[in-house]
PDB file of N, CA and C in Angstrom:
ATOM      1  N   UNK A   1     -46.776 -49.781  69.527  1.00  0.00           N
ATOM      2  CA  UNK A   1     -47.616 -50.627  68.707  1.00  0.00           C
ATOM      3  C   UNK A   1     -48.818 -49.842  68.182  1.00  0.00           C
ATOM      4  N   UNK A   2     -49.374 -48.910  69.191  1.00  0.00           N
ATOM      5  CA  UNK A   2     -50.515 -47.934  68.736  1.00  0.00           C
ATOM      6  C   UNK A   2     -49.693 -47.449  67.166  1.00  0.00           C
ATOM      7  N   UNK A   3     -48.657 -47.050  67.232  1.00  0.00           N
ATOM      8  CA  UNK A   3     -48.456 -46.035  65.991  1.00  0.00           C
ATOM      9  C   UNK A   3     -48.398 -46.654  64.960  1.00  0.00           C
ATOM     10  N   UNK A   4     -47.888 -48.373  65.069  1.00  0.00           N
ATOM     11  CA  UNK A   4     -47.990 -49.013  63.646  1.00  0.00           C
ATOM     12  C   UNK A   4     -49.587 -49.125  63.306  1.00  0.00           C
ATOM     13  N   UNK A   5     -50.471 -49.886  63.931  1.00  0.00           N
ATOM     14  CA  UNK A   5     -51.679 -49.330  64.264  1.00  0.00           C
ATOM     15  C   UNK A   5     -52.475 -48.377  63.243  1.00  0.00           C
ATOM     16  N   UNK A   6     -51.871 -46.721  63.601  1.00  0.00           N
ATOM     17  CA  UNK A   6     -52.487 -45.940  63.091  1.00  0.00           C
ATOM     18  C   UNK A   6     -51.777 -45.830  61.399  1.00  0.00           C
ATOM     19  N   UNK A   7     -50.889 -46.195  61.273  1.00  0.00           N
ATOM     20  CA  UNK A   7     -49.878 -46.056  60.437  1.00  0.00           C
ATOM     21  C   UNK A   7     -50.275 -46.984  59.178  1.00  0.00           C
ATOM     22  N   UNK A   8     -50.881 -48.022  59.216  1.00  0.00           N
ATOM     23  CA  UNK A   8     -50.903 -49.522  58.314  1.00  0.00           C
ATOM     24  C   UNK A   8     -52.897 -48.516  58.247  1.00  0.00           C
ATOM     25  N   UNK A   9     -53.575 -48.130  59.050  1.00  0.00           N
ATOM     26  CA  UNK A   9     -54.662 -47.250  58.886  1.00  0.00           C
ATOM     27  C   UNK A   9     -54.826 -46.712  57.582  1.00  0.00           C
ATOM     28  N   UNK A  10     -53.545 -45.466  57.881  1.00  0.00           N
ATOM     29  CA  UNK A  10     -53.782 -44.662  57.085  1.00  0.00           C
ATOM     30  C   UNK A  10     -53.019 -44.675  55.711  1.00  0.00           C
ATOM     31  N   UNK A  11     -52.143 -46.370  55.305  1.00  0.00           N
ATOM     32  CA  UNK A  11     -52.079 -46.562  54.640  1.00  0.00           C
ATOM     33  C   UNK A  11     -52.990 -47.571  53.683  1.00  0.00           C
ATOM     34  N   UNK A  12     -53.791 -48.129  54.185  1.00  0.00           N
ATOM     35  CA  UNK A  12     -55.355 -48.276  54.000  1.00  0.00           C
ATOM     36  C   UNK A  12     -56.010 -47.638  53.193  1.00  0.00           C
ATOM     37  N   UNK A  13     -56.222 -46.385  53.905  1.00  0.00           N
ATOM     38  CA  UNK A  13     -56.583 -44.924  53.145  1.00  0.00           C
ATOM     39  C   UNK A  13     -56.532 -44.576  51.842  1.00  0.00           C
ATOM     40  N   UNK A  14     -54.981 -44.743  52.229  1.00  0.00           N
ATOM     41  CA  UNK A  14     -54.196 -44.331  50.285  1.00  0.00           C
ATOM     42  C   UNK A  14     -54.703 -45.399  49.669  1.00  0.00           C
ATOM     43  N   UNK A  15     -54.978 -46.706  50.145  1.00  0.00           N
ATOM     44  CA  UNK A  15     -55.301 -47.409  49.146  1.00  0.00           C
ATOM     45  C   UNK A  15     -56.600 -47.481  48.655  1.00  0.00           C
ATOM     46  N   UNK A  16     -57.161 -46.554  49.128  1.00  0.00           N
ATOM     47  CA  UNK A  16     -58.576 -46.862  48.523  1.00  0.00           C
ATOM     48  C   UNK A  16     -58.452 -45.300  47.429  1.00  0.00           C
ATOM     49  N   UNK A  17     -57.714 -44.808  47.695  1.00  0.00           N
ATOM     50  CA  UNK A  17     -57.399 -44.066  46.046  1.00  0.00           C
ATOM     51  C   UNK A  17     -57.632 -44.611  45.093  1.00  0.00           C
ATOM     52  N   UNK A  18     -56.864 -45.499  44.861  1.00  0.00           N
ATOM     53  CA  UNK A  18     -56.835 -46.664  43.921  1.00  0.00           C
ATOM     54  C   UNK A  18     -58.400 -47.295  43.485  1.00  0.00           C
ATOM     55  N   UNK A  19     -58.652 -47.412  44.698  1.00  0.00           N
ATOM     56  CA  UNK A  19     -60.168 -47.986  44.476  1.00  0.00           C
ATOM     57  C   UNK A  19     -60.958 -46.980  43.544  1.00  0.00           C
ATOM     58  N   UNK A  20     -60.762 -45.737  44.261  1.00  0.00           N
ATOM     59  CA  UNK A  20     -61.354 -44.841  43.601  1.00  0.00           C
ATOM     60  C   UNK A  20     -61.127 -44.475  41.651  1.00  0.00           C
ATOM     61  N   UNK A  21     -60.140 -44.436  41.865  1.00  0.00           N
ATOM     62  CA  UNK A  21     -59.542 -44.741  40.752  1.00  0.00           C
ATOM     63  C   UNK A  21     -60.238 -45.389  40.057  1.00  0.00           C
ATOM     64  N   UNK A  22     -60.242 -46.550  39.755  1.00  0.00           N
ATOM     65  CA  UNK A  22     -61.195 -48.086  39.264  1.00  0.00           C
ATOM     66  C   UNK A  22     -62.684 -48.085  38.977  1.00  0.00           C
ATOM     67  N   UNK A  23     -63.377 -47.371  40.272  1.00  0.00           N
ATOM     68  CA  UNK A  23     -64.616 -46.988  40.034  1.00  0.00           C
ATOM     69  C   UNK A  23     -64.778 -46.066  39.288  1.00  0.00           C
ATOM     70  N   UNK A  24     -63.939 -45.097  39.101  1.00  0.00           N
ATOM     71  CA  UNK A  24     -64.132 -43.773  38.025  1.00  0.00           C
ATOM     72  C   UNK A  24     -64.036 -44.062  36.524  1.00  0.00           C
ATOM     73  N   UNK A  25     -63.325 -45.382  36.275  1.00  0.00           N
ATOM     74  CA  UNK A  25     -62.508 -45.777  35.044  1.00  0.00           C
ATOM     75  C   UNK A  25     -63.044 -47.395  34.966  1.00  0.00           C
ATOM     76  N   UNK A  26     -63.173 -47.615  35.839  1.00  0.00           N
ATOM     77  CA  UNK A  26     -63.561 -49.353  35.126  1.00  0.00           C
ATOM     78  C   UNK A  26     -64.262 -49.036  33.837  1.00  0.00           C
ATOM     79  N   UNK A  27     -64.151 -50.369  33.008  1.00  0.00           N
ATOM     80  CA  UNK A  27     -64.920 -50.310  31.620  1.00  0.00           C
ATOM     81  C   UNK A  27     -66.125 -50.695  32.020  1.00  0.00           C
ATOM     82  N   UNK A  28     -66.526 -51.572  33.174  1.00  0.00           N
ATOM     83  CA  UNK A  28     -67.586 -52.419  32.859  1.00  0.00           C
ATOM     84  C   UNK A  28     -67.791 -52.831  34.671  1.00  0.00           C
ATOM     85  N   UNK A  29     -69.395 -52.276  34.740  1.00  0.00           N
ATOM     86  CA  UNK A  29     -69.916 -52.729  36.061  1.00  0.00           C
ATOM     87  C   UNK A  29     -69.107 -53.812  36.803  1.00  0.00           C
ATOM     88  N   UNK A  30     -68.766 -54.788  36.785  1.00  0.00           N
ATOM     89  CA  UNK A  30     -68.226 -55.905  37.400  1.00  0.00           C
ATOM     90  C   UNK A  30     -66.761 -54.976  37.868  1.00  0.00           C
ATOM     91  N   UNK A  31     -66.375 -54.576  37.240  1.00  0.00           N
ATOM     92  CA  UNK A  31     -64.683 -53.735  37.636  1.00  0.00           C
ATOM     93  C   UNK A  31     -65.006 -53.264  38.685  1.00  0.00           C
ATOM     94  N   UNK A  32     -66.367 -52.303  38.793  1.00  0.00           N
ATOM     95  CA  UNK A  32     -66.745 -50.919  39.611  1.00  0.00           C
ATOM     96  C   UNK A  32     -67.273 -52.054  41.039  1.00  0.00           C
ATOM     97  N   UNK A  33     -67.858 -52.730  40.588  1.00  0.00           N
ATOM     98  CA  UNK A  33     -68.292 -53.367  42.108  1.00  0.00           C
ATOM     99  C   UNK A  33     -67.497 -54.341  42.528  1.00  0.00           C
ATOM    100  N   UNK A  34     -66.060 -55.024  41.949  1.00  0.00           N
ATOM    101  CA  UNK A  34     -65.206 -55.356  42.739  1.00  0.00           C
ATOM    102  C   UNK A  34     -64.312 -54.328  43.180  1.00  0.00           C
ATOM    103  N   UNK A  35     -64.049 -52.385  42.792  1.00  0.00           N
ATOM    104  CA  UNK A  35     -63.879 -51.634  43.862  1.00  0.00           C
ATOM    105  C   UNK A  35     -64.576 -51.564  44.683  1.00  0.00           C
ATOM    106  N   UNK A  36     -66.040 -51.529  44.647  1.00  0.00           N
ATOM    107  CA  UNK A  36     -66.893 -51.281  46.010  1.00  0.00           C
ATOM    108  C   UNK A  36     -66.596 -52.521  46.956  1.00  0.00           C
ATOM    109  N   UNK A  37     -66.273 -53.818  46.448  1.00  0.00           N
ATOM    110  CA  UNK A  37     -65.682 -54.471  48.018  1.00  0.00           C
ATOM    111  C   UNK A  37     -64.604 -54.139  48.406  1.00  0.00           C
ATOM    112  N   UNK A  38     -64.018 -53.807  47.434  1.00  0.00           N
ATOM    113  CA  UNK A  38     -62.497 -53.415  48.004  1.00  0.00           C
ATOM    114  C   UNK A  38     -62.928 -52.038  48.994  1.00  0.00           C
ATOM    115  N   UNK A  39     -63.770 -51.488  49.111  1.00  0.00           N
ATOM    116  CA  UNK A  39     -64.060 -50.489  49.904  1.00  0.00           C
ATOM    117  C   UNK A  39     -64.655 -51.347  51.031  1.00  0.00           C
ATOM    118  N   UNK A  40     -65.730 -51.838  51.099  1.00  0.00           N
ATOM    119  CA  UNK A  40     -66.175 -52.714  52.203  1.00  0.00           C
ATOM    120  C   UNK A  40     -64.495 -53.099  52.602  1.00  0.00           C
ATOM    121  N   UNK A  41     -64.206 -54.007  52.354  1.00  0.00           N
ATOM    122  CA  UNK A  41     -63.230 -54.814  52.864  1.00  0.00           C
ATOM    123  C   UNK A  41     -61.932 -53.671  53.480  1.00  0.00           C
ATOM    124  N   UNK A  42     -61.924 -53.261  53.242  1.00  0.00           N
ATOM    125  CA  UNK A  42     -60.703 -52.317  52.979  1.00  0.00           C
ATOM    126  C   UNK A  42     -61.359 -51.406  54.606  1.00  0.00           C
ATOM    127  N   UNK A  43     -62.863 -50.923  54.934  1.00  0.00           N
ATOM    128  CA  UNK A  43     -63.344 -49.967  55.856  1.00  0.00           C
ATOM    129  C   UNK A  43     -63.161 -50.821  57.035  1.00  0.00           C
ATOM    130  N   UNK A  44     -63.279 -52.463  56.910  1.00  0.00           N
ATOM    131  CA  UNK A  44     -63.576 -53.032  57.602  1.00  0.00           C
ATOM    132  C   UNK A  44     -62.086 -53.743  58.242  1.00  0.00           C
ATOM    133  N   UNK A  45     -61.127 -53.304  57.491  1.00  0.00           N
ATOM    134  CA  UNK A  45     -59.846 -53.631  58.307  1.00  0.00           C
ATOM    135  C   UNK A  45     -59.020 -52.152  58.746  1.00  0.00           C
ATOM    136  N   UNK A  46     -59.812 -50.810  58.189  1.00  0.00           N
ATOM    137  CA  UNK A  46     -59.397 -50.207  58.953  1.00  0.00           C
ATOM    138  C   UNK A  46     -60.161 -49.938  60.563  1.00  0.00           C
ATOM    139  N   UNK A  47     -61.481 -50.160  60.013  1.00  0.00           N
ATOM    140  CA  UNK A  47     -61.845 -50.451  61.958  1.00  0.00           C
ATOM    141  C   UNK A  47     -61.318 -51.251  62.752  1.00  0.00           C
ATOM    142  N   UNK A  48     -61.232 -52.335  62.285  1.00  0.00           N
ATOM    143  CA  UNK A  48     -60.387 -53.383  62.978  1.00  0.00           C
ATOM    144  C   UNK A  48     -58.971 -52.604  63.783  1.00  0.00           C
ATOM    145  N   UNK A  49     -58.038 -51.985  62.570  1.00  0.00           N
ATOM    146  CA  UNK A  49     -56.941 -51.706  63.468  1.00  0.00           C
ATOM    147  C   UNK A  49     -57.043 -50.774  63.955  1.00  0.00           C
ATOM    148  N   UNK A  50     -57.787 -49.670  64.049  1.00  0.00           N
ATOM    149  CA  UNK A  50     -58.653 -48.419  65.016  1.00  0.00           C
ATOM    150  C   UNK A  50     -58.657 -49.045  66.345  1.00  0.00           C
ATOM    151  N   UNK A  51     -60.027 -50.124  66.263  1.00  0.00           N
ATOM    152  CA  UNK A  51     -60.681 -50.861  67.307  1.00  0.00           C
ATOM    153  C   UNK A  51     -59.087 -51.208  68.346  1.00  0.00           C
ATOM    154  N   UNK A  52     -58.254 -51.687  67.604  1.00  0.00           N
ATOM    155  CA  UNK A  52     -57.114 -51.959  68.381  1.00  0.00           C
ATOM    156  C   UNK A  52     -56.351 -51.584  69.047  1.00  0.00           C
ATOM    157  N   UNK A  53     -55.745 -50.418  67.892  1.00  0.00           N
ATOM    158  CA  UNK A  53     -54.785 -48.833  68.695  1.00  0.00           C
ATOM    159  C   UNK A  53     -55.892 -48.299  69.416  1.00  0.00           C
ATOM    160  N   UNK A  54     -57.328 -48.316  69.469  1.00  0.00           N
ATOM    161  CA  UNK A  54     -57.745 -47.252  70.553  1.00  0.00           C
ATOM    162  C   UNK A  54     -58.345 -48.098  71.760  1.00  0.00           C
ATOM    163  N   UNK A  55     -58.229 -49.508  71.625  1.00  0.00           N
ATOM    164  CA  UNK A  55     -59.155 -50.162  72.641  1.00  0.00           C
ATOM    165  C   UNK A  55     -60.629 -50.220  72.610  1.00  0.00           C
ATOM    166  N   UNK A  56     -61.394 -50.313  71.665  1.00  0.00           N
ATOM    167  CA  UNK A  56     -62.825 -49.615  71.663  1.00  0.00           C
ATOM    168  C   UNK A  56     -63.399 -50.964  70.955  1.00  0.00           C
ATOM    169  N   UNK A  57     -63.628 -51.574  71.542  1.00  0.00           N
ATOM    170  CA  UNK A  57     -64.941 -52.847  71.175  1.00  0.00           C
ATOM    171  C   UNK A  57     -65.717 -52.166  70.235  1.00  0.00           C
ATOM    172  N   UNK A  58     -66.562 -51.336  70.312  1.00  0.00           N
ATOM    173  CA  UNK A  58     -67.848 -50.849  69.818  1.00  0.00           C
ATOM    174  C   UNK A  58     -67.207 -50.555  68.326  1.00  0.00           C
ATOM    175  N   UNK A  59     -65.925 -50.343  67.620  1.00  0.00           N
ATOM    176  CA  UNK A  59     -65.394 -50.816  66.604  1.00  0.00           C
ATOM    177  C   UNK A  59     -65.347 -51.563  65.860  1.00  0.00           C
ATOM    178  N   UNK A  60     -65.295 -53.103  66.990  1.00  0.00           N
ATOM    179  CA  UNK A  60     -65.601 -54.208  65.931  1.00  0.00           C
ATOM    180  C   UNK A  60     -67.183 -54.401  65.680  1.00  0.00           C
ATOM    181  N   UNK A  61     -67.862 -53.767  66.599  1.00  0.00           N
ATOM    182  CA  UNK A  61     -68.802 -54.005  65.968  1.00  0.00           C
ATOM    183  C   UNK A  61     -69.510 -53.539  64.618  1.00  0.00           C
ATOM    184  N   UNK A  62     -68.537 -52.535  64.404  1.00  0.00           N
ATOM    185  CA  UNK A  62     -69.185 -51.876  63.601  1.00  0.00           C
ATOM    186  C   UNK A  62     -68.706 -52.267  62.440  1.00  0.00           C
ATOM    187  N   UNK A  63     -67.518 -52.528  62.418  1.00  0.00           N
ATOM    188  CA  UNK A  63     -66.718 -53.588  61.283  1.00  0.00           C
ATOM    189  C   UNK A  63     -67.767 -54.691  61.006  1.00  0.00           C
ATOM    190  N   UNK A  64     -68.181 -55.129  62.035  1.00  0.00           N
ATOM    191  CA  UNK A  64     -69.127 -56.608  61.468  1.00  0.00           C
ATOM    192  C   UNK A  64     -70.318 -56.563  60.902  1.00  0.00           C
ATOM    193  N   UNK A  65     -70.705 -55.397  60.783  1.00  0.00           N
ATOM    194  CA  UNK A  65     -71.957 -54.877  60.523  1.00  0.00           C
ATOM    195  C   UNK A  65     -71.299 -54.278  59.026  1.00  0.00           C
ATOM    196  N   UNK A  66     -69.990 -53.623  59.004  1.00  0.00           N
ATOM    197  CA  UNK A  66     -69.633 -53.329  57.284  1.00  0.00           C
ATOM    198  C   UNK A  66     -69.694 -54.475  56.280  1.00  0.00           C
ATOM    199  N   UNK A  67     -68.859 -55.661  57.356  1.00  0.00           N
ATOM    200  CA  UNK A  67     -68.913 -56.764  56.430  1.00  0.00           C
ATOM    201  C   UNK A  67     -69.880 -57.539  55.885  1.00  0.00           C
ATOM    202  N   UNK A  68     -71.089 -57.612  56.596  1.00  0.00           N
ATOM    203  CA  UNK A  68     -72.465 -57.939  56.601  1.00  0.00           C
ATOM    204  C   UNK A  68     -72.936 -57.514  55.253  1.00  0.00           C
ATOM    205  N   UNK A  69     -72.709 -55.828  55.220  1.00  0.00           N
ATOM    206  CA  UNK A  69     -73.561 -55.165  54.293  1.00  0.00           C
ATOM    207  C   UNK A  69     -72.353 -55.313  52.944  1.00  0.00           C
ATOM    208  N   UNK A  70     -71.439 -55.710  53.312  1.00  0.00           N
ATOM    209  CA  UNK A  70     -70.171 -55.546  51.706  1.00  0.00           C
ATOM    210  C   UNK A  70     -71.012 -57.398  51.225  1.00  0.00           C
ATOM    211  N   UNK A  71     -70.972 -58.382  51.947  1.00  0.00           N
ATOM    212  CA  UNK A  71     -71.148 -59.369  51.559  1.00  0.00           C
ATOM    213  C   UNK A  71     -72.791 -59.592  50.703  1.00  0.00           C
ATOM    214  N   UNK A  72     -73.293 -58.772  51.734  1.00  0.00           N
ATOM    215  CA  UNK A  72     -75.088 -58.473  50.985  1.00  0.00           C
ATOM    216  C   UNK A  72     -75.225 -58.077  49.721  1.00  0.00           C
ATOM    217  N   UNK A  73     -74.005 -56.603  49.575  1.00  0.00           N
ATOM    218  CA  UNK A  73     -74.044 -56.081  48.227  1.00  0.00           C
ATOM    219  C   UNK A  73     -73.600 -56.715  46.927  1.00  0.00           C
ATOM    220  N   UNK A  74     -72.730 -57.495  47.276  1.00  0.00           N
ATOM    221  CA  UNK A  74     -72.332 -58.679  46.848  1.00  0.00           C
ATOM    222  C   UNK A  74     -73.779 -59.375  45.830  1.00  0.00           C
ATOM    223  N   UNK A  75     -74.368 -59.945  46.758  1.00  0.00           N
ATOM    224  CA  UNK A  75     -75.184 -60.766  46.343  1.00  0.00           C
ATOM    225  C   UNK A  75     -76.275 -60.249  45.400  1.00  0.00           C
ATOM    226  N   UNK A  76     -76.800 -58.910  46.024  1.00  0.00           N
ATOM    227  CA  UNK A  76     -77.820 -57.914  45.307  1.00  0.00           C
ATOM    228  C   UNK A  76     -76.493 -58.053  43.909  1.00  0.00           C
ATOM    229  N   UNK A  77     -75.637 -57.426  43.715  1.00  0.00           N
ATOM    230  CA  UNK A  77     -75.274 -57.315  42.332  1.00  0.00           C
ATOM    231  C   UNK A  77     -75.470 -58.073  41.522  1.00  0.00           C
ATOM    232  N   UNK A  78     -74.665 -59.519  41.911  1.00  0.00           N
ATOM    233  CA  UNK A  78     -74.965 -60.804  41.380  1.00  0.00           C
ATOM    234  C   UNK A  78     -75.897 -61.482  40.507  1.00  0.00           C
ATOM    235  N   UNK A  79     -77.707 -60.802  40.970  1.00  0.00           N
ATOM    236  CA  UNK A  79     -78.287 -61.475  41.432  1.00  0.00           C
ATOM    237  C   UNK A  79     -79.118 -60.357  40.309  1.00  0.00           C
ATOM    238  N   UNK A  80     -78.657 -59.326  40.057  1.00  0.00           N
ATOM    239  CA  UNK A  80     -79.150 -58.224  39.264  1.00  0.00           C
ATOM    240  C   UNK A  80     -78.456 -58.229  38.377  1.00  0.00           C
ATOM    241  N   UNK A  81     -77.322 -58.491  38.048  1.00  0.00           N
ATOM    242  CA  UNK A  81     -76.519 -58.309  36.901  1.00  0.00           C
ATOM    243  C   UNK A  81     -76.593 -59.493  35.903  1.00  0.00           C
ATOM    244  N   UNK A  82     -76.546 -60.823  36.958  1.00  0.00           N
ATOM    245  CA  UNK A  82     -76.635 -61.813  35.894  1.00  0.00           C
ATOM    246  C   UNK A  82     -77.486 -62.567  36.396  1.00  0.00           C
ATOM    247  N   UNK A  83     -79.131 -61.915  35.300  1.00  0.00           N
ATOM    248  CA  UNK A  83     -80.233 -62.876  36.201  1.00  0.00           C
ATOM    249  C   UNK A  83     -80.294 -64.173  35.764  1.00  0.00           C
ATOM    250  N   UNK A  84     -81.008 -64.948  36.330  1.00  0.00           N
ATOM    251  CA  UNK A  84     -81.490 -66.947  35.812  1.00  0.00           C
ATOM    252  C   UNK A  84     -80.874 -67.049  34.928  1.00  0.00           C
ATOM    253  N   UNK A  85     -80.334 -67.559  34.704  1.00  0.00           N
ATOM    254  CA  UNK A  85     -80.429 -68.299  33.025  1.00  0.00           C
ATOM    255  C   UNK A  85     -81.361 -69.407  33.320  1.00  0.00           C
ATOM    256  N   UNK A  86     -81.869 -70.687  33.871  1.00  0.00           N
ATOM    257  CA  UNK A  86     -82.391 -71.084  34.005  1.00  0.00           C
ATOM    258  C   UNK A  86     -83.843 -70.825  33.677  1.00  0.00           C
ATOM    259  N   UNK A  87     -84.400 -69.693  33.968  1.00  0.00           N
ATOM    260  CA  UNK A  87     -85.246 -69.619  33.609  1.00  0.00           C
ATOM    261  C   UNK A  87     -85.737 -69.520  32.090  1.00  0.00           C
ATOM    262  N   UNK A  88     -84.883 -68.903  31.173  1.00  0.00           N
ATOM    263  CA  UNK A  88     -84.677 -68.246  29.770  1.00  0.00           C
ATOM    264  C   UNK A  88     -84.772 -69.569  28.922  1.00  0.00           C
ATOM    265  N   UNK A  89     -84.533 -71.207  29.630  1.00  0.00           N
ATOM    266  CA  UNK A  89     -84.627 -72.090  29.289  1.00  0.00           C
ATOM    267  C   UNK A  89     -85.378 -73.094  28.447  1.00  0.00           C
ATOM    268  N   UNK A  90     -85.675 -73.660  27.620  1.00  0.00           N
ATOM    269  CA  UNK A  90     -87.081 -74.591  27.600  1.00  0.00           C
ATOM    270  C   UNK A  90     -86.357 -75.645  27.604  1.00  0.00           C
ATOM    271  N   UNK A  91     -87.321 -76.552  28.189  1.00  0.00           N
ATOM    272  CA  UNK A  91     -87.001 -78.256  28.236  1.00  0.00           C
ATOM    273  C   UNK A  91     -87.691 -78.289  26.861  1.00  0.00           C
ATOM    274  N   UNK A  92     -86.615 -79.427  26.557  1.00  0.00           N
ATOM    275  CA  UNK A  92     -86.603 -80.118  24.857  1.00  0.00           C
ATOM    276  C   UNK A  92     -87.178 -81.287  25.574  1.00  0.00           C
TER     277      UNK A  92
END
């Protein structure tokens, strides 16, 4: 079971080629930072199956702490990319 484990890992890996890929070539910010979760997300299920094949708690923690900061970055983009509209507003 360790070897599927390391195996579904390091096909993980290859997939963040791809990611890479996307970020090099997206047309447009929004492309590039839905690769960067795909990197969060993607680091955070290869710790997971690390944490597993090797037995090592201190893994997930560290996974939970990726996901923390993928979900944060998230929001910073969001939040920078497409500010208020609300504010830009006037009441009629």
């Amino acid at each position: 079971m360790q070897l599927l484990y390391l195996a579904l890992a390091l096909f993980l890996l290859l997939n963040l080629g791809a990611g890479m890929w996307r970020v090099l070539r997206g047309p447009t910010a929004a492309d590039r930072m839905l690769a960067a979760q795909l990197f969060g997300t993607t680091a955070v299920a290869i710790l997971l199956l690390l944490a597993q094949a090797n037995t090592n708690a201190a893994l997930r923690d560290v996974a939970l702490v990726f996901a923390l900061l993928a979900a944060m970055t998230a929001v910073a983009f969001v939040r920078r990319a497409w500010p208020n509209q609300e504010a830009n507003h006037k009441p009629k």
